[in-house]
PDB file of N, CA and C in Angstrom:
ATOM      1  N   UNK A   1     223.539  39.903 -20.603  1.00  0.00           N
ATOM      2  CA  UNK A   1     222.545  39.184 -19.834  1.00  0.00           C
ATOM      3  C   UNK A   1     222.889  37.705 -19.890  1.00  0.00           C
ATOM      4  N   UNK A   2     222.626  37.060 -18.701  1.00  0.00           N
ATOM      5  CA  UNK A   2     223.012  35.846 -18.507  1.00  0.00           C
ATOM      6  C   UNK A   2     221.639  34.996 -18.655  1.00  0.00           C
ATOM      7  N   UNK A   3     221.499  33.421 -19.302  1.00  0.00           N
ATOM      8  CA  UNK A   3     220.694  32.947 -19.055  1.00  0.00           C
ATOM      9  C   UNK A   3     220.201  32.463 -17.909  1.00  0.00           C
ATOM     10  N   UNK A   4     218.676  32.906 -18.098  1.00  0.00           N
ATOM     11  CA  UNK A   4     217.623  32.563 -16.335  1.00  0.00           C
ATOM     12  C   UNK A   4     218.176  34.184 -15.661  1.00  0.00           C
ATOM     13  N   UNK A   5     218.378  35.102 -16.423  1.00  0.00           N
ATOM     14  CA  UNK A   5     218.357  35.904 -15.801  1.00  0.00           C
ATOM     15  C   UNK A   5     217.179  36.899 -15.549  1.00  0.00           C
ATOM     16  N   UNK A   6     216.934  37.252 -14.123  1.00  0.00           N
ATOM     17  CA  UNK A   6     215.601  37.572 -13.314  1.00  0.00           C
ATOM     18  C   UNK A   6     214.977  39.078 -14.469  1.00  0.00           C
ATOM     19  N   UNK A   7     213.783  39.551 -14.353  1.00  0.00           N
ATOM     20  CA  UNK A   7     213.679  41.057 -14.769  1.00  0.00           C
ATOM     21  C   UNK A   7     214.333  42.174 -14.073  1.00  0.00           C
ATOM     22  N   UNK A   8     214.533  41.746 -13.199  1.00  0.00           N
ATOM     23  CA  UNK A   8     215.231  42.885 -11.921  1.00  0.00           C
ATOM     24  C   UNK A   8     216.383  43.096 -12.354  1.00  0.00           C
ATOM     25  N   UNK A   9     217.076  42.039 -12.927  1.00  0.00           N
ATOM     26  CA  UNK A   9     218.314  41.594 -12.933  1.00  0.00           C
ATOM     27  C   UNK A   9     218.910  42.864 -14.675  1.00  0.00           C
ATOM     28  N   UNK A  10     217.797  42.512 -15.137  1.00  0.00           N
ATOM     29  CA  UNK A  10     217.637  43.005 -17.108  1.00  0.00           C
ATOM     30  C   UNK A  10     217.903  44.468 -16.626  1.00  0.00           C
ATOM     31  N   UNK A  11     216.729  44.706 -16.038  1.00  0.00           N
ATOM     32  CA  UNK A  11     216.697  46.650 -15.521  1.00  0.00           C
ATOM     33  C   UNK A  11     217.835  47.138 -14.817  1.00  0.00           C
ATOM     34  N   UNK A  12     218.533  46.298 -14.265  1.00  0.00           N
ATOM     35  CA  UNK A  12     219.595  46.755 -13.034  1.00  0.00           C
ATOM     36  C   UNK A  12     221.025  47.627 -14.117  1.00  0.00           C
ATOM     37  N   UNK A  13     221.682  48.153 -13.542  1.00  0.00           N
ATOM     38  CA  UNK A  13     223.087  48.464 -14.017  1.00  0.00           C
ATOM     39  C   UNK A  13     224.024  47.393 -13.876  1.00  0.00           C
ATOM     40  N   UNK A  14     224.926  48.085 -15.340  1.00  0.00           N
ATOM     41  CA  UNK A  14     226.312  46.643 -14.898  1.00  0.00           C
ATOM     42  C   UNK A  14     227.345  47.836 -13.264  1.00  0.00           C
ATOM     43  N   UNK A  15     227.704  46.781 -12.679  1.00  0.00           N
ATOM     44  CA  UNK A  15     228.615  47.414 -11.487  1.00  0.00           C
ATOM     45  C   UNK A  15     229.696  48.257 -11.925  1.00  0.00           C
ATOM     46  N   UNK A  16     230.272  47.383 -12.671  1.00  0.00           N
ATOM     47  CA  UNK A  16     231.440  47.954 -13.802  1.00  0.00           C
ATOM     48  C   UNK A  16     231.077  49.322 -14.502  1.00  0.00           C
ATOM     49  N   UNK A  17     230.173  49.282 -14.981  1.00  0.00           N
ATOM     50  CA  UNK A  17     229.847  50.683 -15.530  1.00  0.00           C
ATOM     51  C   UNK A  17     229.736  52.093 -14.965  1.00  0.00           C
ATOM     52  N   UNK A  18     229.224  51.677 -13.750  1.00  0.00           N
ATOM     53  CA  UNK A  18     228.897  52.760 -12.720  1.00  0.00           C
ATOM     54  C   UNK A  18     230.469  52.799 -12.394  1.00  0.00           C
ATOM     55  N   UNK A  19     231.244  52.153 -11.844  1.00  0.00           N
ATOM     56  CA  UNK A  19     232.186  52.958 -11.136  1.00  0.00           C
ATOM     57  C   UNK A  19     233.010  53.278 -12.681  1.00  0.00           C
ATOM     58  N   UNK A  20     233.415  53.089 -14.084  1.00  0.00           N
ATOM     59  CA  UNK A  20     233.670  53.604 -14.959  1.00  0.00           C
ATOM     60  C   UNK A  20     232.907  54.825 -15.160  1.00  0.00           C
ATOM     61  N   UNK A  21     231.531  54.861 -15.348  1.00  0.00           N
ATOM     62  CA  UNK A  21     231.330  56.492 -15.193  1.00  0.00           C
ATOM     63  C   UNK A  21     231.588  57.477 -14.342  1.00  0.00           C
ATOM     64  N   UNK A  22     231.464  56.956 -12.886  1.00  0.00           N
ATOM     65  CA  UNK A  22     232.544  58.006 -12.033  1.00  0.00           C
ATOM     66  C   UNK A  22     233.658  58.181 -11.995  1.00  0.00           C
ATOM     67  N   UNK A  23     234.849  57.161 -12.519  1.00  0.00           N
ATOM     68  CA  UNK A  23     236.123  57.867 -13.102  1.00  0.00           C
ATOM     69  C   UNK A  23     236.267  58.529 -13.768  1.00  0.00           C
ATOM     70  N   UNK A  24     234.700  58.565 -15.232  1.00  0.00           N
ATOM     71  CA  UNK A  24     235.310  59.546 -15.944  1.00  0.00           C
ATOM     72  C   UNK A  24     234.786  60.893 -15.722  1.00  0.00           C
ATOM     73  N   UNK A  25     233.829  60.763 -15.036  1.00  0.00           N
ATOM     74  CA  UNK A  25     233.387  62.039 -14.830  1.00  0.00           C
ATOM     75  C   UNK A  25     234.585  62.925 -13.994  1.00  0.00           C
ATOM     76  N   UNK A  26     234.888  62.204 -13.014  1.00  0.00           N
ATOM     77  CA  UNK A  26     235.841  62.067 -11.934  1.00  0.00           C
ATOM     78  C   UNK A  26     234.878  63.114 -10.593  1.00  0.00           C
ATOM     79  N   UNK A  27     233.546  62.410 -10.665  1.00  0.00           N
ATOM     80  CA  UNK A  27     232.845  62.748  -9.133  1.00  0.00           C
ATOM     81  C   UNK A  27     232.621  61.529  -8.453  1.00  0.00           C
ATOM     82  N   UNK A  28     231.830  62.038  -7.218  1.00  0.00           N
ATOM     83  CA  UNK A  28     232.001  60.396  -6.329  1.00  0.00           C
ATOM     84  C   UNK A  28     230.337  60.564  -5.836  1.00  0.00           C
ATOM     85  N   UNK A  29     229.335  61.324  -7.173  1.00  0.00           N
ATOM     86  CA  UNK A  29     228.025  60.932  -6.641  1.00  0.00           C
ATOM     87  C   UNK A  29     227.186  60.927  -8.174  1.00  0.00           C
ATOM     88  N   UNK A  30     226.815  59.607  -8.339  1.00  0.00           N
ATOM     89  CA  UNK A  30     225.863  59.848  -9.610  1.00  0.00           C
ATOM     90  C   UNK A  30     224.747  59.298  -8.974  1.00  0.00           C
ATOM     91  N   UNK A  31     223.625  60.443  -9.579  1.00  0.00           N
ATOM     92  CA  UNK A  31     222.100  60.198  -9.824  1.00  0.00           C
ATOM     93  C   UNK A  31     221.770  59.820 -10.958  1.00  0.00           C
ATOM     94  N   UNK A  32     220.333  58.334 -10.891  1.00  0.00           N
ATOM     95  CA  UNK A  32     219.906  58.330 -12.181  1.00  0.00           C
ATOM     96  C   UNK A  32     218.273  57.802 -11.785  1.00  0.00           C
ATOM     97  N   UNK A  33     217.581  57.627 -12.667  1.00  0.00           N
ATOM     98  CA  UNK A  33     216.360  56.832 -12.994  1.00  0.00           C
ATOM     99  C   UNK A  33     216.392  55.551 -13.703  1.00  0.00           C
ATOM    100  N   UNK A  34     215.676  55.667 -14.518  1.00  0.00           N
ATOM    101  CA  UNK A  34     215.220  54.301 -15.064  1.00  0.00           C
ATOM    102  C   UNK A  34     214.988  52.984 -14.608  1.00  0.00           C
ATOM    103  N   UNK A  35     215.792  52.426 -13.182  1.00  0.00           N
ATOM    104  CA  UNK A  35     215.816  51.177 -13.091  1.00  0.00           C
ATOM    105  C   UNK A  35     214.021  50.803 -12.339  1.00  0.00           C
ATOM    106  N   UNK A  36     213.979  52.291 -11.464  1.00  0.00           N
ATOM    107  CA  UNK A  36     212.566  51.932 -10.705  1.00  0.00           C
ATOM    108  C   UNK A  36     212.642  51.499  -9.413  1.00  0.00           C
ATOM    109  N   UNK A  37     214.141  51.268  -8.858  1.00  0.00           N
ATOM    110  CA  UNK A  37     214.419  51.041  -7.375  1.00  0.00           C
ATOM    111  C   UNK A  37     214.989  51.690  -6.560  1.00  0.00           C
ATOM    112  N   UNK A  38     214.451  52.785  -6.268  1.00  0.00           N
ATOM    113  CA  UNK A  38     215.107  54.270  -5.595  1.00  0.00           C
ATOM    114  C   UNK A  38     215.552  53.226  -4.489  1.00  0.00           C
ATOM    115  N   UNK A  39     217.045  53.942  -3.910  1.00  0.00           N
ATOM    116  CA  UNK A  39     217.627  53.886  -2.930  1.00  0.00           C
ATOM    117  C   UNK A  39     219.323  54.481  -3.301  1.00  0.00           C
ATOM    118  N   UNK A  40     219.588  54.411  -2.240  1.00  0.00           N
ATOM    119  CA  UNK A  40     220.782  54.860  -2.091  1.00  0.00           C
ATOM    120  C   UNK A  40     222.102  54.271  -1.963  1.00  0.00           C
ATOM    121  N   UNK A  41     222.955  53.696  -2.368  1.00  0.00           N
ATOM    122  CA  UNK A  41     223.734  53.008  -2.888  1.00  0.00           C
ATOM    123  C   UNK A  41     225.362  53.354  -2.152  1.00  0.00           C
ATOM    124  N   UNK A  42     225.556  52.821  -1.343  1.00  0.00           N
ATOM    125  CA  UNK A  42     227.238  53.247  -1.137  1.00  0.00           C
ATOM    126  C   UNK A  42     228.095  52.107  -1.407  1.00  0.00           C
ATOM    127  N   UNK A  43     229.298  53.070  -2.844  1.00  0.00           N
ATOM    128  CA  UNK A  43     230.360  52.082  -3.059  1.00  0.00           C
ATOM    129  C   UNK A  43     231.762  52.526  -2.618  1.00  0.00           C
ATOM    130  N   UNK A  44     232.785  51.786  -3.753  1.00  0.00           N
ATOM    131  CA  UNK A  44     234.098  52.298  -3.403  1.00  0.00           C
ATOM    132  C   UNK A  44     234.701  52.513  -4.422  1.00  0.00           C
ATOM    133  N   UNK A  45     235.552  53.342  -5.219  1.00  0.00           N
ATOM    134  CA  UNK A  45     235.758  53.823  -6.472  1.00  0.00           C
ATOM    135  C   UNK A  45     237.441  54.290  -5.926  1.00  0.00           C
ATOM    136  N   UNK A  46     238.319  53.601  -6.508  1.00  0.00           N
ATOM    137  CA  UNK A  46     239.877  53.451  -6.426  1.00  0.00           C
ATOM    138  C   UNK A  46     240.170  53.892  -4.390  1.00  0.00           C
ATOM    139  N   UNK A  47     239.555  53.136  -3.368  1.00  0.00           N
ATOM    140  CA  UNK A  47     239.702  53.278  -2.299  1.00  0.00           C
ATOM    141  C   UNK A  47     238.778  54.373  -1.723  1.00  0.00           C
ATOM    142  N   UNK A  48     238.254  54.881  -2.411  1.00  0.00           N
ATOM    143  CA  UNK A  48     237.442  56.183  -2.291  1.00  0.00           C
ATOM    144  C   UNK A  48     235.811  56.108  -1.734  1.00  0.00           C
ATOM    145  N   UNK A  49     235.132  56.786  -1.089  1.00  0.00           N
ATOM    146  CA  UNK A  49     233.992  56.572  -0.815  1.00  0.00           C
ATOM    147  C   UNK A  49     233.016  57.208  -2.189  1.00  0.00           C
ATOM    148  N   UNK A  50     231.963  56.512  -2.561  1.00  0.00           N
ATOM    149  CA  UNK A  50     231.126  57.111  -3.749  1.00  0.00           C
ATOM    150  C   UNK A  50     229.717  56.303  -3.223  1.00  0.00           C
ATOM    151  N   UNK A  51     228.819  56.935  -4.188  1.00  0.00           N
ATOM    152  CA  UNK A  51     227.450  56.451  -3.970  1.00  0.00           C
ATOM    153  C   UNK A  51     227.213  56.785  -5.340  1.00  0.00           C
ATOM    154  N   UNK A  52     225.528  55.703  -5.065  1.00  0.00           N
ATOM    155  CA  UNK A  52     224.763  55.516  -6.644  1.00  0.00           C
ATOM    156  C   UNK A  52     223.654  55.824  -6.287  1.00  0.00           C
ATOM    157  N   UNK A  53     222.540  56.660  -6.564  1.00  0.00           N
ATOM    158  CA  UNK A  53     221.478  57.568  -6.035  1.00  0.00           C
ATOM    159  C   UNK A  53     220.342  57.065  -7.243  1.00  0.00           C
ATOM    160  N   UNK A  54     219.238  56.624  -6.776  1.00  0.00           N
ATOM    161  CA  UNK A  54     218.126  55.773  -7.757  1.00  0.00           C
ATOM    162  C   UNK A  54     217.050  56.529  -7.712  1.00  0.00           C
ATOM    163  N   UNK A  55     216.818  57.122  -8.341  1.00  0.00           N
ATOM    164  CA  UNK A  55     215.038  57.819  -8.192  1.00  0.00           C
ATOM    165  C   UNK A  55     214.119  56.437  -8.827  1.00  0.00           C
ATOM    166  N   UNK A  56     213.051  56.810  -7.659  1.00  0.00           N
ATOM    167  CA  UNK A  56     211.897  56.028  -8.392  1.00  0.00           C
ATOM    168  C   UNK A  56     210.864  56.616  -9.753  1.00  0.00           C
ATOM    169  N   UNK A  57     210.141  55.480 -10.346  1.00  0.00           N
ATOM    170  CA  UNK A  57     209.389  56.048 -11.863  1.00  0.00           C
ATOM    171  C   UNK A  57     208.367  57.081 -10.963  1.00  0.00           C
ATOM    172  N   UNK A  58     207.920  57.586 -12.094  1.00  0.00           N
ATOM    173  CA  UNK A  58     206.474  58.730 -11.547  1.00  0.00           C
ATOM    174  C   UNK A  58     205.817  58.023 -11.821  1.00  0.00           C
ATOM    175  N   UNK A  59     205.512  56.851 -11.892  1.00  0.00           N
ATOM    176  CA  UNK A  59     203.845  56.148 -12.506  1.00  0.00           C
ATOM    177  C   UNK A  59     203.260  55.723 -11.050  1.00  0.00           C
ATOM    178  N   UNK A  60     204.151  55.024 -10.618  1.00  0.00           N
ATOM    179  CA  UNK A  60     203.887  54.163  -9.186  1.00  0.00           C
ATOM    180  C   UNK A  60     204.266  54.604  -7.822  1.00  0.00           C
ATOM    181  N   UNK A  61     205.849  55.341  -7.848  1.00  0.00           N
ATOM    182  CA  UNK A  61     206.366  55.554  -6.383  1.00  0.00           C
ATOM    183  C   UNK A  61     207.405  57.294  -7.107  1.00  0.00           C
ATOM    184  N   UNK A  62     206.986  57.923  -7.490  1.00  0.00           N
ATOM    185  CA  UNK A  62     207.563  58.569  -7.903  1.00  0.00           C
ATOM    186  C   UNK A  62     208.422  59.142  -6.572  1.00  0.00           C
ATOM    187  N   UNK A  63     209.603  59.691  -6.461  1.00  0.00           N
ATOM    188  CA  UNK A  63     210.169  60.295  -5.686  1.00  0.00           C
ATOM    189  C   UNK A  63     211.143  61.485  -5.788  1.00  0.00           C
ATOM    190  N   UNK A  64     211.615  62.164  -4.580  1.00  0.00           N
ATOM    191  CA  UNK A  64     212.772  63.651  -4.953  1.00  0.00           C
ATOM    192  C   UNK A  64     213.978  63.392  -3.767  1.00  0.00           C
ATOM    193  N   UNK A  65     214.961  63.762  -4.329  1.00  0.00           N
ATOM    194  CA  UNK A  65     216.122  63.713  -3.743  1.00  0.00           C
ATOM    195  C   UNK A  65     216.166  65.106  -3.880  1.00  0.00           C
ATOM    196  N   UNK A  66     216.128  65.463  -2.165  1.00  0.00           N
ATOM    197  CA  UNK A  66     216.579  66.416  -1.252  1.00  0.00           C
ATOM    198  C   UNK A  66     218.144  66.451  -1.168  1.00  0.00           C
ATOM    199  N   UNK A  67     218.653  66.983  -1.550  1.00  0.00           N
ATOM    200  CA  UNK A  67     220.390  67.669  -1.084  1.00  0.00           C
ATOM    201  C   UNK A  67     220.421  69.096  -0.671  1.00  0.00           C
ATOM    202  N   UNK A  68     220.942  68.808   0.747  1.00  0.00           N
ATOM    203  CA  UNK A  68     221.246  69.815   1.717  1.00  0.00           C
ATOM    204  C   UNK A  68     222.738  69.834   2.271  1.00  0.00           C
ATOM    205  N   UNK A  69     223.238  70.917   2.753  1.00  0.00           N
ATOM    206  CA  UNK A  69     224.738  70.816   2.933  1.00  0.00           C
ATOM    207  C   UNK A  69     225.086  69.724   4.024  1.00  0.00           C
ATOM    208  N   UNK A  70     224.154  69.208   4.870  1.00  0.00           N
ATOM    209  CA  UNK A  70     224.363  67.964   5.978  1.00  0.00           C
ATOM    210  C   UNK A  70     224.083  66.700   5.016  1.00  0.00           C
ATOM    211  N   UNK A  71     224.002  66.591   4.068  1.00  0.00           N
ATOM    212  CA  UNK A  71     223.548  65.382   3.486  1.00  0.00           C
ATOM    213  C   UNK A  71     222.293  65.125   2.549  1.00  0.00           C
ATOM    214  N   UNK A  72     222.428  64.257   1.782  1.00  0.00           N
ATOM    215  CA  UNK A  72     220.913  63.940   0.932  1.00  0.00           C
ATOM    216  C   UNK A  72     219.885  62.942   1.311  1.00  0.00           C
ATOM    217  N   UNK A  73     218.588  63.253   1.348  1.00  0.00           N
ATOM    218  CA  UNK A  73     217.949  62.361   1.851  1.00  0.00           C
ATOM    219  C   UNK A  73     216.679  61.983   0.466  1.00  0.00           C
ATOM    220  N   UNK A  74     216.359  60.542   0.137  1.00  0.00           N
ATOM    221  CA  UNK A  74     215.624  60.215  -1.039  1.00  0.00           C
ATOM    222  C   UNK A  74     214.335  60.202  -0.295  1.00  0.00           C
ATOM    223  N   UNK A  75     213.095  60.671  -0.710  1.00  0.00           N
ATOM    224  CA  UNK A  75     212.102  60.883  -0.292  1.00  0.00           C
ATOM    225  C   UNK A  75     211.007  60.341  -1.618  1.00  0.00           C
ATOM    226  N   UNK A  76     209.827  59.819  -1.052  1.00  0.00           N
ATOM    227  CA  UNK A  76     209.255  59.373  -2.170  1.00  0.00           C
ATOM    228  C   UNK A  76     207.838  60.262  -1.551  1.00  0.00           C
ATOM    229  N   UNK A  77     207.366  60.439  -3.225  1.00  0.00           N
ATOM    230  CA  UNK A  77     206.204  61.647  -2.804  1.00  0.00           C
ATOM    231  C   UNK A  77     204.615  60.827  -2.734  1.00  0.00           C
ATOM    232  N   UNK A  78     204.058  61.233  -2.060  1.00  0.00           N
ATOM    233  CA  UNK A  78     203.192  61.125  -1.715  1.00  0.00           C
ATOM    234  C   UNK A  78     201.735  60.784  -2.705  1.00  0.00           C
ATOM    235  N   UNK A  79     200.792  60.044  -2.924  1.00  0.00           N
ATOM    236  CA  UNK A  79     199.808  60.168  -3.947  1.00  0.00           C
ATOM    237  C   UNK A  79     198.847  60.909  -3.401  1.00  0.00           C
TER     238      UNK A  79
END
């Protein structure tokens, strides 16, 4: 963490890390939680297309990621 750095900034992932965990896994789609900012993320991992998939918390915006053979879509559920 850098000084004056935001809360958003504290919760977020390092960039570096994420595409190190998809080398080692060696897939080109990780899902996670914790940060609280569902969305959908497209990177590039040794020229390669990959994505970073965010579920939101259950307290406030909880949400489900739908994967279907045309694609995944992040959906946030309803109160």
């Amino acid at each position: 963490m850098h000084v004056g750095a935001t809360a958003a900034e504290i919760m977020d992932v390092t960039p570096t890390e994420i595409v190190a965990s998809l080398r080692q896994a060696r897939v080109s789609t990780l899902v996670h939680g914790h940060t609280h900012r569902p969305a959908i993320h497209s990177l590039e991992v040794d020229g390669q297309p990959a994505r970073r998939i965010v579920l939101g918390d259950w307290y406030t915006q909880g949400s489900v990621l739908e994967w279907r053979d045309d694609g995944v879509e992040l959906r946030t559920l309803g109160r």
